[in-house]
PDB file of N, CA and C in Angstrom:
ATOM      1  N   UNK A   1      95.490 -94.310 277.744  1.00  0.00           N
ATOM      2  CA  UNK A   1      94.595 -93.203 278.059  1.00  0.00           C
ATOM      3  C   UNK A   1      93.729 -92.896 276.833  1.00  0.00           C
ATOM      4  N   UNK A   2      92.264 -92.677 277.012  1.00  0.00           N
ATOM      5  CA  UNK A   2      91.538 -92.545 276.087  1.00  0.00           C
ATOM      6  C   UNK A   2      91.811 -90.692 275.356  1.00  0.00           C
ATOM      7  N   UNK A   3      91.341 -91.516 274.360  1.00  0.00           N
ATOM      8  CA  UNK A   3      91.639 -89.782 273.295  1.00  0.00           C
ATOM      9  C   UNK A   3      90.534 -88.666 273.934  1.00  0.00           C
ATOM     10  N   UNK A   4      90.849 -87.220 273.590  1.00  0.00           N
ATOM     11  CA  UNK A   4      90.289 -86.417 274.500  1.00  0.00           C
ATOM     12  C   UNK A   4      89.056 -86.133 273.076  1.00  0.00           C
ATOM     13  N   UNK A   5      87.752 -86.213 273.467  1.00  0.00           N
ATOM     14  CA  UNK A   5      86.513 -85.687 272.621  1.00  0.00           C
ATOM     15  C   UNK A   5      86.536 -84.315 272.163  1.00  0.00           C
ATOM     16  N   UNK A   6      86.182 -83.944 271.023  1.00  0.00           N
ATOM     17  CA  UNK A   6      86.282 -82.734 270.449  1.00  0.00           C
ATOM     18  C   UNK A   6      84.496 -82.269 270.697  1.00  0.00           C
ATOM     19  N   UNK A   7      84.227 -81.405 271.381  1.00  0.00           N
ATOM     20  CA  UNK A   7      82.914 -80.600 271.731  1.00  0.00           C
ATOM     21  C   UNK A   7      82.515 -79.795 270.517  1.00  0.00           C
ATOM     22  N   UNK A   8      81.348 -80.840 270.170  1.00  0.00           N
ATOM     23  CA  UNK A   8      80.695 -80.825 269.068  1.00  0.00           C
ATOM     24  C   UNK A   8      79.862 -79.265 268.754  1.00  0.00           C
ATOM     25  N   UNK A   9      79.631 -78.991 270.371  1.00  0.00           N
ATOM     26  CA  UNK A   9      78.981 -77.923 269.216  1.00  0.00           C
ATOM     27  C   UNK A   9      79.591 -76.462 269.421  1.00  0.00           C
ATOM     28  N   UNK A  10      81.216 -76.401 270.255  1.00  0.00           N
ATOM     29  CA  UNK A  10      82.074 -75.654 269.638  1.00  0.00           C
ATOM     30  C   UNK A  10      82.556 -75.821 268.207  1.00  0.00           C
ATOM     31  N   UNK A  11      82.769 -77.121 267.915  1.00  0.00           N
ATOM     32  CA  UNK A  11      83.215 -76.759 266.398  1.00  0.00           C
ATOM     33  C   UNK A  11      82.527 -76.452 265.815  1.00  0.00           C
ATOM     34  N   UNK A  12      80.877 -76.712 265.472  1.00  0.00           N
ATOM     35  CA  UNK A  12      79.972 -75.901 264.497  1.00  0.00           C
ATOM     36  C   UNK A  12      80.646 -74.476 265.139  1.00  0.00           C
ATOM     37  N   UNK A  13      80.563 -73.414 266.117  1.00  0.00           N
ATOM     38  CA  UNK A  13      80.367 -72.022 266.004  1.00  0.00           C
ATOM     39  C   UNK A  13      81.922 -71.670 266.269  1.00  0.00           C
ATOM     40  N   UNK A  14      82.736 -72.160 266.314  1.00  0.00           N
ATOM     41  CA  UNK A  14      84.174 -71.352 265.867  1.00  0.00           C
ATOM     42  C   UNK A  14      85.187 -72.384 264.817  1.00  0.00           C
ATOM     43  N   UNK A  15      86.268 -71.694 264.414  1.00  0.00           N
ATOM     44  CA  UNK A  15      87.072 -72.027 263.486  1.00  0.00           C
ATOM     45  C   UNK A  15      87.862 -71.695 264.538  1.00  0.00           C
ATOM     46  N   UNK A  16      89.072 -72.245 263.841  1.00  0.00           N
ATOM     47  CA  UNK A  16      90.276 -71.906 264.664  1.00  0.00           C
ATOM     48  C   UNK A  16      91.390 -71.904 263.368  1.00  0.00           C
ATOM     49  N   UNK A  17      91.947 -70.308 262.831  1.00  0.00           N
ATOM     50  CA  UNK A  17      92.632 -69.651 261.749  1.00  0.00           C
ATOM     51  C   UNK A  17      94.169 -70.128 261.685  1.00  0.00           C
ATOM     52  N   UNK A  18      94.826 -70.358 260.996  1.00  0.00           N
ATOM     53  CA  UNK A  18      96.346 -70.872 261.125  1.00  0.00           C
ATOM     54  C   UNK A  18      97.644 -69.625 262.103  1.00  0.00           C
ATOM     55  N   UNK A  19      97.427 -68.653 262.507  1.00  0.00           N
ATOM     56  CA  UNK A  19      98.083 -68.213 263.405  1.00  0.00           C
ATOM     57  C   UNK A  19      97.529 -68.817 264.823  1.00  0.00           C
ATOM     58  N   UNK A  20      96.348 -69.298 264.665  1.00  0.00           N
ATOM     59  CA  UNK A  20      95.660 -69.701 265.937  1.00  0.00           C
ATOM     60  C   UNK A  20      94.261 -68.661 266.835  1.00  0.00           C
ATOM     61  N   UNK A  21      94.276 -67.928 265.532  1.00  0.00           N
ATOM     62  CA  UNK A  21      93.233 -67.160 266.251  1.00  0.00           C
ATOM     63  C   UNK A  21      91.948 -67.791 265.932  1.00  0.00           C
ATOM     64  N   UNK A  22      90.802 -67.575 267.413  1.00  0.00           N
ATOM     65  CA  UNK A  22      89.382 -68.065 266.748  1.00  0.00           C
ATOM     66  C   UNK A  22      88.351 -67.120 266.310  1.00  0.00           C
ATOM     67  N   UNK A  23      88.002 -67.995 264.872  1.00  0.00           N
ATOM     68  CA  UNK A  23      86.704 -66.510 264.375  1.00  0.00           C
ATOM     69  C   UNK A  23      85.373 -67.404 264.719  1.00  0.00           C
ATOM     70  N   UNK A  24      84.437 -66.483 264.437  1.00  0.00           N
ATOM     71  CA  UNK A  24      83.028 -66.935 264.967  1.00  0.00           C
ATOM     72  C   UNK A  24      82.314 -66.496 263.877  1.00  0.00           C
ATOM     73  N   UNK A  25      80.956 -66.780 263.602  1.00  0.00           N
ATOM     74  CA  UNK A  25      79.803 -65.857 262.763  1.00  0.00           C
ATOM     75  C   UNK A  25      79.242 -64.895 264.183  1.00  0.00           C
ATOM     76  N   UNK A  26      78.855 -63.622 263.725  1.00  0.00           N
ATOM     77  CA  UNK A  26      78.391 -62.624 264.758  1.00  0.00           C
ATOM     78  C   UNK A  26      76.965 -62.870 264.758  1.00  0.00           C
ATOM     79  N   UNK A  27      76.264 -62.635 265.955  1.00  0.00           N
ATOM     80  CA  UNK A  27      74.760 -62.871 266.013  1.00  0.00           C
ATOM     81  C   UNK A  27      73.954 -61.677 265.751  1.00  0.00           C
ATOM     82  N   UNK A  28      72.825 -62.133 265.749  1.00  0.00           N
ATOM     83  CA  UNK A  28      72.065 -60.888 265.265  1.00  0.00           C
ATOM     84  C   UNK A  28      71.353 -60.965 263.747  1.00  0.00           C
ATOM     85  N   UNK A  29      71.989 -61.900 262.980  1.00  0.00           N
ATOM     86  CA  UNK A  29      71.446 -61.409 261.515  1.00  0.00           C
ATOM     87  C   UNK A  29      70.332 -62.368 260.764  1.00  0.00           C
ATOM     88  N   UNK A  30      69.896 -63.132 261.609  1.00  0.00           N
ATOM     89  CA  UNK A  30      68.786 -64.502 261.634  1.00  0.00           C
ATOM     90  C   UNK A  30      67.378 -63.645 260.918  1.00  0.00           C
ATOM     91  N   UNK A  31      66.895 -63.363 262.001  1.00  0.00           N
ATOM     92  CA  UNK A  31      65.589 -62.388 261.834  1.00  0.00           C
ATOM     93  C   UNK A  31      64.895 -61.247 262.612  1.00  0.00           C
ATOM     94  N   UNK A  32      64.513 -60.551 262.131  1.00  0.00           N
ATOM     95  CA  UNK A  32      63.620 -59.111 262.595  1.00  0.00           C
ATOM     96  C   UNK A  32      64.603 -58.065 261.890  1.00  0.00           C
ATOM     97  N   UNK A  33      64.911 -58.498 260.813  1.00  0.00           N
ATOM     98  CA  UNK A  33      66.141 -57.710 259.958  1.00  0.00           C
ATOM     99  C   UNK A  33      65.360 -56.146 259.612  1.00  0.00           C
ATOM    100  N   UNK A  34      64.262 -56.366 259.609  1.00  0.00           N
ATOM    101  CA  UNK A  34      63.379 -55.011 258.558  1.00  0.00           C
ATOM    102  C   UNK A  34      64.098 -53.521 259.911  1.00  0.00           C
ATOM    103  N   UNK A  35      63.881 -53.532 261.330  1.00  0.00           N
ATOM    104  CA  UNK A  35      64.428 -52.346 261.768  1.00  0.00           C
ATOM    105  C   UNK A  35      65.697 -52.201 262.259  1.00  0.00           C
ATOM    106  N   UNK A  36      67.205 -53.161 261.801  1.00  0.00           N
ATOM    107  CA  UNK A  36      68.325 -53.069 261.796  1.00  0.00           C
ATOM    108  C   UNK A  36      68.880 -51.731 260.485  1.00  0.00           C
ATOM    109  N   UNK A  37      69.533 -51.373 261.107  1.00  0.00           N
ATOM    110  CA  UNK A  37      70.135 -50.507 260.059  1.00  0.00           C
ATOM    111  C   UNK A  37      70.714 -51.247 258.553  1.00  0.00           C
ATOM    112  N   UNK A  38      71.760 -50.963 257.498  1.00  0.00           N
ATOM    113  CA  UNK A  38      72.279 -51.351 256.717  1.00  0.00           C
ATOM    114  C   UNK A  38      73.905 -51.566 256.900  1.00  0.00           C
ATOM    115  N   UNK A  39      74.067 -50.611 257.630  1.00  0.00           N
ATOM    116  CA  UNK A  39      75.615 -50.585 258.146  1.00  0.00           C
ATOM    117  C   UNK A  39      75.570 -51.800 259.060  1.00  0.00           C
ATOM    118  N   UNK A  40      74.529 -52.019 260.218  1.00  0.00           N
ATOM    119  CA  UNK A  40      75.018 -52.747 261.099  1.00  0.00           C
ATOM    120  C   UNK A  40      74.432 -54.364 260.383  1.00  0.00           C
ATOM    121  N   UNK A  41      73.987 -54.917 259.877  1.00  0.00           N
ATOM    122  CA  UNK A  41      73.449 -55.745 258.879  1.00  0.00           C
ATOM    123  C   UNK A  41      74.757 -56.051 258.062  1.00  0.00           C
ATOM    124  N   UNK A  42      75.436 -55.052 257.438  1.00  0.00           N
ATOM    125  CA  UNK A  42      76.387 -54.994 256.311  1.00  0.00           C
ATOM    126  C   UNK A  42      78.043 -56.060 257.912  1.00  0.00           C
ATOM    127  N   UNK A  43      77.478 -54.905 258.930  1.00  0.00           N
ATOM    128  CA  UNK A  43      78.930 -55.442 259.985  1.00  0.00           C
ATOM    129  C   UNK A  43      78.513 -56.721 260.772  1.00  0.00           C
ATOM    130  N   UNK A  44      77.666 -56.861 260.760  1.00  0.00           N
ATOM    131  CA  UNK A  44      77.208 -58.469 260.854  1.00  0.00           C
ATOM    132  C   UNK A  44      77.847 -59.653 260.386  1.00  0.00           C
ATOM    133  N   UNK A  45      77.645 -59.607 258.867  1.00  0.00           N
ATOM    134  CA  UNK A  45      78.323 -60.314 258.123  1.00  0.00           C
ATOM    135  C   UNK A  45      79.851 -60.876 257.997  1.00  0.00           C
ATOM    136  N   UNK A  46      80.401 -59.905 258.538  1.00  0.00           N
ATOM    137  CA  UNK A  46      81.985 -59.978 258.840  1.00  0.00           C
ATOM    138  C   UNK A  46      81.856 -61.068 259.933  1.00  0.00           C
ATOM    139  N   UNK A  47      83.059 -61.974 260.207  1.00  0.00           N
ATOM    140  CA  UNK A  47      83.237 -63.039 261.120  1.00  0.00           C
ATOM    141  C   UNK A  47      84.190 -62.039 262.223  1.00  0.00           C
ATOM    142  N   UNK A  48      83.724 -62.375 263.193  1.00  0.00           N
ATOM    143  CA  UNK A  48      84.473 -61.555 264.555  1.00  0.00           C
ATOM    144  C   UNK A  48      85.655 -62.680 264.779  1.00  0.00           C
ATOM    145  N   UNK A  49      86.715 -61.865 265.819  1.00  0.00           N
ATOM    146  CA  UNK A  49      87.416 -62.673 266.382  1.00  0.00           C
ATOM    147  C   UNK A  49      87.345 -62.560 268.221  1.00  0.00           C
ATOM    148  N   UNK A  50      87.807 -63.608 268.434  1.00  0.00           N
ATOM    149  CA  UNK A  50      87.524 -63.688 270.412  1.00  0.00           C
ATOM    150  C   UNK A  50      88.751 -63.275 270.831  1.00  0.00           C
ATOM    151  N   UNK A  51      88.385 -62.406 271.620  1.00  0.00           N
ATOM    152  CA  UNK A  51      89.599 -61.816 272.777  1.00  0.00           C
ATOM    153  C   UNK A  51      90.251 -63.106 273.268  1.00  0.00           C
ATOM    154  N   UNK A  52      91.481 -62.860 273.407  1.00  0.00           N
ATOM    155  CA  UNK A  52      92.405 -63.723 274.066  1.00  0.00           C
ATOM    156  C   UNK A  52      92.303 -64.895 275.286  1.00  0.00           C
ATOM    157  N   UNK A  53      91.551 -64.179 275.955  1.00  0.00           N
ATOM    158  CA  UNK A  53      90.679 -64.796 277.328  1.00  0.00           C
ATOM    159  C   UNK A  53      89.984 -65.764 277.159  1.00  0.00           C
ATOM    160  N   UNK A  54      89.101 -65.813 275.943  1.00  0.00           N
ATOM    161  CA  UNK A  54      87.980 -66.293 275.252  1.00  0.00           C
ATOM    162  C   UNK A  54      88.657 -67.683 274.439  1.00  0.00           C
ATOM    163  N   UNK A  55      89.528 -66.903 273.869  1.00  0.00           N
ATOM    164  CA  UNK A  55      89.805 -68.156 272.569  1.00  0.00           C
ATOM    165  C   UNK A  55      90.674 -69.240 273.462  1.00  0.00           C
ATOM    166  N   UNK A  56      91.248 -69.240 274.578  1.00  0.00           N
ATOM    167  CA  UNK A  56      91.994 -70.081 275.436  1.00  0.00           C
ATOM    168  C   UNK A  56      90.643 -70.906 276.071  1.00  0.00           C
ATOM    169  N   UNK A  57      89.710 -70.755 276.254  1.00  0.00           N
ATOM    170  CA  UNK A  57      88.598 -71.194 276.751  1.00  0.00           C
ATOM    171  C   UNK A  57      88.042 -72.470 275.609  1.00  0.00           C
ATOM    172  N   UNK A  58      87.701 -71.642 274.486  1.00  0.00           N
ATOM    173  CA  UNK A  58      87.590 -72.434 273.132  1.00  0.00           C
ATOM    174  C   UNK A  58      88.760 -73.620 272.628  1.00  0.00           C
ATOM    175  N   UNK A  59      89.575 -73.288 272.923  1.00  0.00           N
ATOM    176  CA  UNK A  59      90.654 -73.989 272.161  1.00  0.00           C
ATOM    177  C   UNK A  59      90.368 -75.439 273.431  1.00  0.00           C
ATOM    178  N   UNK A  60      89.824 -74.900 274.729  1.00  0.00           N
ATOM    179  CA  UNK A  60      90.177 -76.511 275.225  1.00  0.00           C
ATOM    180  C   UNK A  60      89.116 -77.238 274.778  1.00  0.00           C
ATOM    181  N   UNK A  61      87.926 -76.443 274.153  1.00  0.00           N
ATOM    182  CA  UNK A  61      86.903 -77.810 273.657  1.00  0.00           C
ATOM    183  C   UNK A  61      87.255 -78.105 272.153  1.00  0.00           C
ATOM    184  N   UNK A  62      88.291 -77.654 271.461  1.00  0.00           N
ATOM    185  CA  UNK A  62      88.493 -78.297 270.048  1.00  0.00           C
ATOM    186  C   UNK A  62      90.394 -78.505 270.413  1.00  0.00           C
ATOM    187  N   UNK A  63      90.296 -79.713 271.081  1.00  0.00           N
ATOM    188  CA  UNK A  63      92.182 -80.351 270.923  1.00  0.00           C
ATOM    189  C   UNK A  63      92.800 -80.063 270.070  1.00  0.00           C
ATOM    190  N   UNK A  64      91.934 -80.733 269.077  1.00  0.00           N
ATOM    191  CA  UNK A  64      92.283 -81.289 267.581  1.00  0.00           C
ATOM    192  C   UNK A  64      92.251 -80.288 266.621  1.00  0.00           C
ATOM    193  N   UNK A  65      91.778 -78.958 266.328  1.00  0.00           N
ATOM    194  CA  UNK A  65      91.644 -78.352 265.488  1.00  0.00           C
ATOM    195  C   UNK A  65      92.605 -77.216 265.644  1.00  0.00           C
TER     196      UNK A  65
END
């Protein structure tokens, strides 16, 4: 049986953390930055994590990781 492909462009946008949780980069912070606040700019930056529902979804396009 052939090996199962790892979905390339889930692995660019999540990690998958050693308890097994997946983090992401949050969207939003690319451009039109000038009328975002500083707080929400500043909470941007932080890597989110995916609800439970979510990361079972993710995990089947990265086997391997």
């Amino acid at each position: 049986m052939p090996k199962i492909k790892t979905n390339k462009s889930a692995k660019k946008r999540y990690h998958v953390t050693g308890t097994g949780k997946v983090k992401y980069k949050k969207q939003g912070l690319r451009h039109i930055l000038t009328k975002k606040a500083s707080k929400r700019k500043r909470q941007l930056r932080k890597r989110g994590v995916l609800s439970p529902v979510e990361q079972k979804k993710i995990k089947r396009l990265l086997p391997y990781d």
